[in-house]
PDB file of N, CA and C in Angstrom:
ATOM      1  N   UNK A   1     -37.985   4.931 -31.290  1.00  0.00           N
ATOM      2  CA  UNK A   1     -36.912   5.281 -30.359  1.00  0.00           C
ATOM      3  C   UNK A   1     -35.651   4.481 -30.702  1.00  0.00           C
ATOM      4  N   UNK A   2     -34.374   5.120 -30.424  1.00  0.00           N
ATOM      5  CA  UNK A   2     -33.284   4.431 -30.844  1.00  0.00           C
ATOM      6  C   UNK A   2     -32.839   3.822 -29.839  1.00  0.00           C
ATOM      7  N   UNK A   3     -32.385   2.541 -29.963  1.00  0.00           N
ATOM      8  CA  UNK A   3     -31.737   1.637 -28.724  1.00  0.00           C
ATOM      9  C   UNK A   3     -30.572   2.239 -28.267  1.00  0.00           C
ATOM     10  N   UNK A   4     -30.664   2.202 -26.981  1.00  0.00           N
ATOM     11  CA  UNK A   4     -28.931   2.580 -25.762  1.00  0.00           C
ATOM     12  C   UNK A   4     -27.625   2.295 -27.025  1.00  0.00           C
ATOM     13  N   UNK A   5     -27.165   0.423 -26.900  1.00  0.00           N
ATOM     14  CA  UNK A   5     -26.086   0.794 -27.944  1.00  0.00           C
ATOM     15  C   UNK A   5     -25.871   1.229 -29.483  1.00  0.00           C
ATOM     16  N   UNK A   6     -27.290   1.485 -29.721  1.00  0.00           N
ATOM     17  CA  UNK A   6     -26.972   2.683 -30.987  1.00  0.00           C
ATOM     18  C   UNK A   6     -26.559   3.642 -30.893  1.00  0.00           C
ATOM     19  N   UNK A   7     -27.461   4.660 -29.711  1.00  0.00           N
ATOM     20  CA  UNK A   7     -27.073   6.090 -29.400  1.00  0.00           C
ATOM     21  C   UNK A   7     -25.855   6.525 -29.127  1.00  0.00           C
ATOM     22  N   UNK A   8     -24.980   5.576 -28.131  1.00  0.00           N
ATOM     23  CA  UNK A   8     -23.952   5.546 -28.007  1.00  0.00           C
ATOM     24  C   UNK A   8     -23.133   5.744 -29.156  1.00  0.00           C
ATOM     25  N   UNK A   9     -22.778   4.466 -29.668  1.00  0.00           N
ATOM     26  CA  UNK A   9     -22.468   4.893 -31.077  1.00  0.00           C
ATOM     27  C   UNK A   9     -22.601   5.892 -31.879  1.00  0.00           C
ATOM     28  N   UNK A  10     -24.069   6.598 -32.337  1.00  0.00           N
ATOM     29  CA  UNK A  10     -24.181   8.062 -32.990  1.00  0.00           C
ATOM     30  C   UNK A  10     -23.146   9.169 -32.177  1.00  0.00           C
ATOM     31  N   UNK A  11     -23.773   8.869 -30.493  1.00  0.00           N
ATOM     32  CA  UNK A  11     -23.174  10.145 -30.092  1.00  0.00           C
ATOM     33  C   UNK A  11     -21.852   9.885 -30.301  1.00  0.00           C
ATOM     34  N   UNK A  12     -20.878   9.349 -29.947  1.00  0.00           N
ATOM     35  CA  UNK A  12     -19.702   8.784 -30.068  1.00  0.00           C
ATOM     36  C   UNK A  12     -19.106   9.267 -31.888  1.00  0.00           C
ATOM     37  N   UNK A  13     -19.648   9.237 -32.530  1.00  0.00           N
ATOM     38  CA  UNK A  13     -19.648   9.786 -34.049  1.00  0.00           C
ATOM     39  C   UNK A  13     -19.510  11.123 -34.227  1.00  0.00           C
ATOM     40  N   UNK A  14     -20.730  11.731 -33.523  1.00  0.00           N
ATOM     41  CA  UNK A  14     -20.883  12.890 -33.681  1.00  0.00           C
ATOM     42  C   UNK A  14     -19.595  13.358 -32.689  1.00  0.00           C
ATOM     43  N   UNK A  15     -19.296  13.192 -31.466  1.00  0.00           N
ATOM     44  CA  UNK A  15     -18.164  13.665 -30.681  1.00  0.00           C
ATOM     45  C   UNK A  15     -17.068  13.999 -31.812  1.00  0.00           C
ATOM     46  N   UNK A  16     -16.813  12.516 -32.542  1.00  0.00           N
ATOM     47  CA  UNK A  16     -15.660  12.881 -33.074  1.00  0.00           C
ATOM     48  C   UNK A  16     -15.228  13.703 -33.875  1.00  0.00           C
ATOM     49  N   UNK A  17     -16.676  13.614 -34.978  1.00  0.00           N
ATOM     50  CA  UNK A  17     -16.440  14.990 -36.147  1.00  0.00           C
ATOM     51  C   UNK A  17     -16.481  16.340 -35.801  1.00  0.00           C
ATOM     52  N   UNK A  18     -17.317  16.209 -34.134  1.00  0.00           N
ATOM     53  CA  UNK A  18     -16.808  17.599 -33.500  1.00  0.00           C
ATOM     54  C   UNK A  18     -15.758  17.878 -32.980  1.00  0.00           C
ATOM     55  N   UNK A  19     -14.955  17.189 -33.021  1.00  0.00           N
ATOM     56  CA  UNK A  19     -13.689  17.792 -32.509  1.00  0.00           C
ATOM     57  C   UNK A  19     -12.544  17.518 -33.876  1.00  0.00           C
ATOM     58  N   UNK A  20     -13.112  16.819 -35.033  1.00  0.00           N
ATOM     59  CA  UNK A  20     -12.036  16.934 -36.213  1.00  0.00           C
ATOM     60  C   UNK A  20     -12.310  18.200 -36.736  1.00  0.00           C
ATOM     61  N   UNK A  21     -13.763  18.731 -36.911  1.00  0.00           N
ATOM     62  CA  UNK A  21     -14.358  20.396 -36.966  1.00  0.00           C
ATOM     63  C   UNK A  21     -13.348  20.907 -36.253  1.00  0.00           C
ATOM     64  N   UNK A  22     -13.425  21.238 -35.470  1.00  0.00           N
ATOM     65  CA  UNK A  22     -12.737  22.134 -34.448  1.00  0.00           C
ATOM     66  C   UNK A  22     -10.938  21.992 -34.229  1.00  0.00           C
ATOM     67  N   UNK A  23     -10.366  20.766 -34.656  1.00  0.00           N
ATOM     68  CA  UNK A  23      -9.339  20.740 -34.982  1.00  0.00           C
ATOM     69  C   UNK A  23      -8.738  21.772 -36.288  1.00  0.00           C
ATOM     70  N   UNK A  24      -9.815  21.534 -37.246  1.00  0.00           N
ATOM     71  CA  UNK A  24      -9.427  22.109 -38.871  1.00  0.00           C
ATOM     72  C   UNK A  24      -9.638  23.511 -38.435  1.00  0.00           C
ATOM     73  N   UNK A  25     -10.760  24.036 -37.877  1.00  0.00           N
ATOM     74  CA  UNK A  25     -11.082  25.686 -37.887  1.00  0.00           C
ATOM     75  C   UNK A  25      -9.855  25.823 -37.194  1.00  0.00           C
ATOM     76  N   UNK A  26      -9.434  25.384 -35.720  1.00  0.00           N
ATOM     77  CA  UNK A  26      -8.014  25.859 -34.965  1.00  0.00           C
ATOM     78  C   UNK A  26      -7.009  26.088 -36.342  1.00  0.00           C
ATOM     79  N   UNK A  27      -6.671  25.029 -37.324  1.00  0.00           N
ATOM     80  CA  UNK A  27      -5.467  24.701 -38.305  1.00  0.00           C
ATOM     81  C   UNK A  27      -5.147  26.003 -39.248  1.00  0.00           C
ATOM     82  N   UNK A  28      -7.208  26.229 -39.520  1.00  0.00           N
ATOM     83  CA  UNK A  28      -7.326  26.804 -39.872  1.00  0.00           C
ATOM     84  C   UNK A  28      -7.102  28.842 -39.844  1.00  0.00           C
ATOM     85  N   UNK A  29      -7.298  28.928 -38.601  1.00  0.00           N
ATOM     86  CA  UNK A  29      -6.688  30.323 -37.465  1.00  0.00           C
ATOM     87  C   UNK A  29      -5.014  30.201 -37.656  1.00  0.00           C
ATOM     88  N   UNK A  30      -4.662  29.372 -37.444  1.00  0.00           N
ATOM     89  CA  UNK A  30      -3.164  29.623 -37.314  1.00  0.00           C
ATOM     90  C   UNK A  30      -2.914  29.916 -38.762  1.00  0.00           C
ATOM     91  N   UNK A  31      -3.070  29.308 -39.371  1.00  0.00           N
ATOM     92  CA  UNK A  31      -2.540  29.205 -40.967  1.00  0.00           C
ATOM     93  C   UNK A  31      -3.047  31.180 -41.333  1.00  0.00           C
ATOM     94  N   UNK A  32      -4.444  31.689 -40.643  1.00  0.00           N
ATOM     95  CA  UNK A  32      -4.223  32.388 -41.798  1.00  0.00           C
ATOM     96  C   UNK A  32      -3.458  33.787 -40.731  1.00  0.00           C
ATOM     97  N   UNK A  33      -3.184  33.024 -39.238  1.00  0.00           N
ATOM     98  CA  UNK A  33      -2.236  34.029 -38.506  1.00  0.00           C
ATOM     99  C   UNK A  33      -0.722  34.226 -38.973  1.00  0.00           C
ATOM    100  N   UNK A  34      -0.404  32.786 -40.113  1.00  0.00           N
ATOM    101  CA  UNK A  34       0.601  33.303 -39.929  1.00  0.00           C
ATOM    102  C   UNK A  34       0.950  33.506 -41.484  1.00  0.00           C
ATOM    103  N   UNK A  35       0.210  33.436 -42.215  1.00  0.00           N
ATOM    104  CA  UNK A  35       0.086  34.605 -43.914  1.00  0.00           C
ATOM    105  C   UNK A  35      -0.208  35.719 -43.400  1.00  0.00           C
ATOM    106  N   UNK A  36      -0.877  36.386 -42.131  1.00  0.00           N
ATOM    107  CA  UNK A  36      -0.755  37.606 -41.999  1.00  0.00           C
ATOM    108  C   UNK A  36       0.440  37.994 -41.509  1.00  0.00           C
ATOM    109  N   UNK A  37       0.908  37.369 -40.611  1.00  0.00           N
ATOM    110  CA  UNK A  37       2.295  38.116 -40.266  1.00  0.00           C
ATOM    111  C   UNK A  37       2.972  38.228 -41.374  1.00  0.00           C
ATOM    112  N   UNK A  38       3.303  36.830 -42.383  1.00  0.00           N
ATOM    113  CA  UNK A  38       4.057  37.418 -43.464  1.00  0.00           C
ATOM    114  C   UNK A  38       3.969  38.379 -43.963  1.00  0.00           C
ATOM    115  N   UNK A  39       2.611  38.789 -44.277  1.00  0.00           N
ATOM    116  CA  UNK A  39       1.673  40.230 -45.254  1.00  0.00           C
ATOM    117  C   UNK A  39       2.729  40.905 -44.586  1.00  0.00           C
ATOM    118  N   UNK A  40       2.186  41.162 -43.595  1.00  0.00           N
ATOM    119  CA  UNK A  40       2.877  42.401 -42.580  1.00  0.00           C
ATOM    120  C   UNK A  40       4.621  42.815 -42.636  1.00  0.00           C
ATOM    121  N   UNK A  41       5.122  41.444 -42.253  1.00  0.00           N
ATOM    122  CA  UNK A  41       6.365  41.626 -42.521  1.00  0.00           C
ATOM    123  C   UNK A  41       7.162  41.683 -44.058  1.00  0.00           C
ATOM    124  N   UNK A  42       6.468  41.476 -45.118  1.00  0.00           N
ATOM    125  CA  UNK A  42       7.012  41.831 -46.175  1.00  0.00           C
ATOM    126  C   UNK A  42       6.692  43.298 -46.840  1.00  0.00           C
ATOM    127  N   UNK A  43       5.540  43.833 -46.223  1.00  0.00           N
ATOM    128  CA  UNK A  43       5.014  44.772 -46.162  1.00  0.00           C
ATOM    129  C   UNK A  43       6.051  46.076 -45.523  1.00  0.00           C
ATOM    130  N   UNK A  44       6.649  46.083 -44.425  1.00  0.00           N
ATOM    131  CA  UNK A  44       7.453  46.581 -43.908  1.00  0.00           C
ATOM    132  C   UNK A  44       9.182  46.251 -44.482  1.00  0.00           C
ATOM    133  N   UNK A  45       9.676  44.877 -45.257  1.00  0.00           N
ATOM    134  CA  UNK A  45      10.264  45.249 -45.673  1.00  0.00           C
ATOM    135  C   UNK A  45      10.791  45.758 -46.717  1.00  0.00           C
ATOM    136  N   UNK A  46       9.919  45.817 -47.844  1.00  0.00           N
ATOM    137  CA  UNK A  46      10.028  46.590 -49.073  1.00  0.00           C
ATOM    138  C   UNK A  46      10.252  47.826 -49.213  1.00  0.00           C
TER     139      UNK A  46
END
């Protein structure tokens, strides 16, 4: 069994890379929202 202030610690670890995950996928959505608009809008103006 793992001791109290270990777990803490792991969980505390794991929190964080879950939310640096979830930072990059968000970074990641925008970025490819907004190469699509470009698509789109260069698309329309040619």
């Amino acid at each position: 069994m793992i001791e109290p202030d270990r777990q803490d610690e792991i969980r505390a670890r794991q929190q964080s890379r879950a939310r640096m995950l979830a930072l990059l996928l968000a970074a990641l959505a925008v970025l490819f929202f907004f190469v699509t608009i470009a698509k789109i809008k260069s698309m329309h103006g040619a």
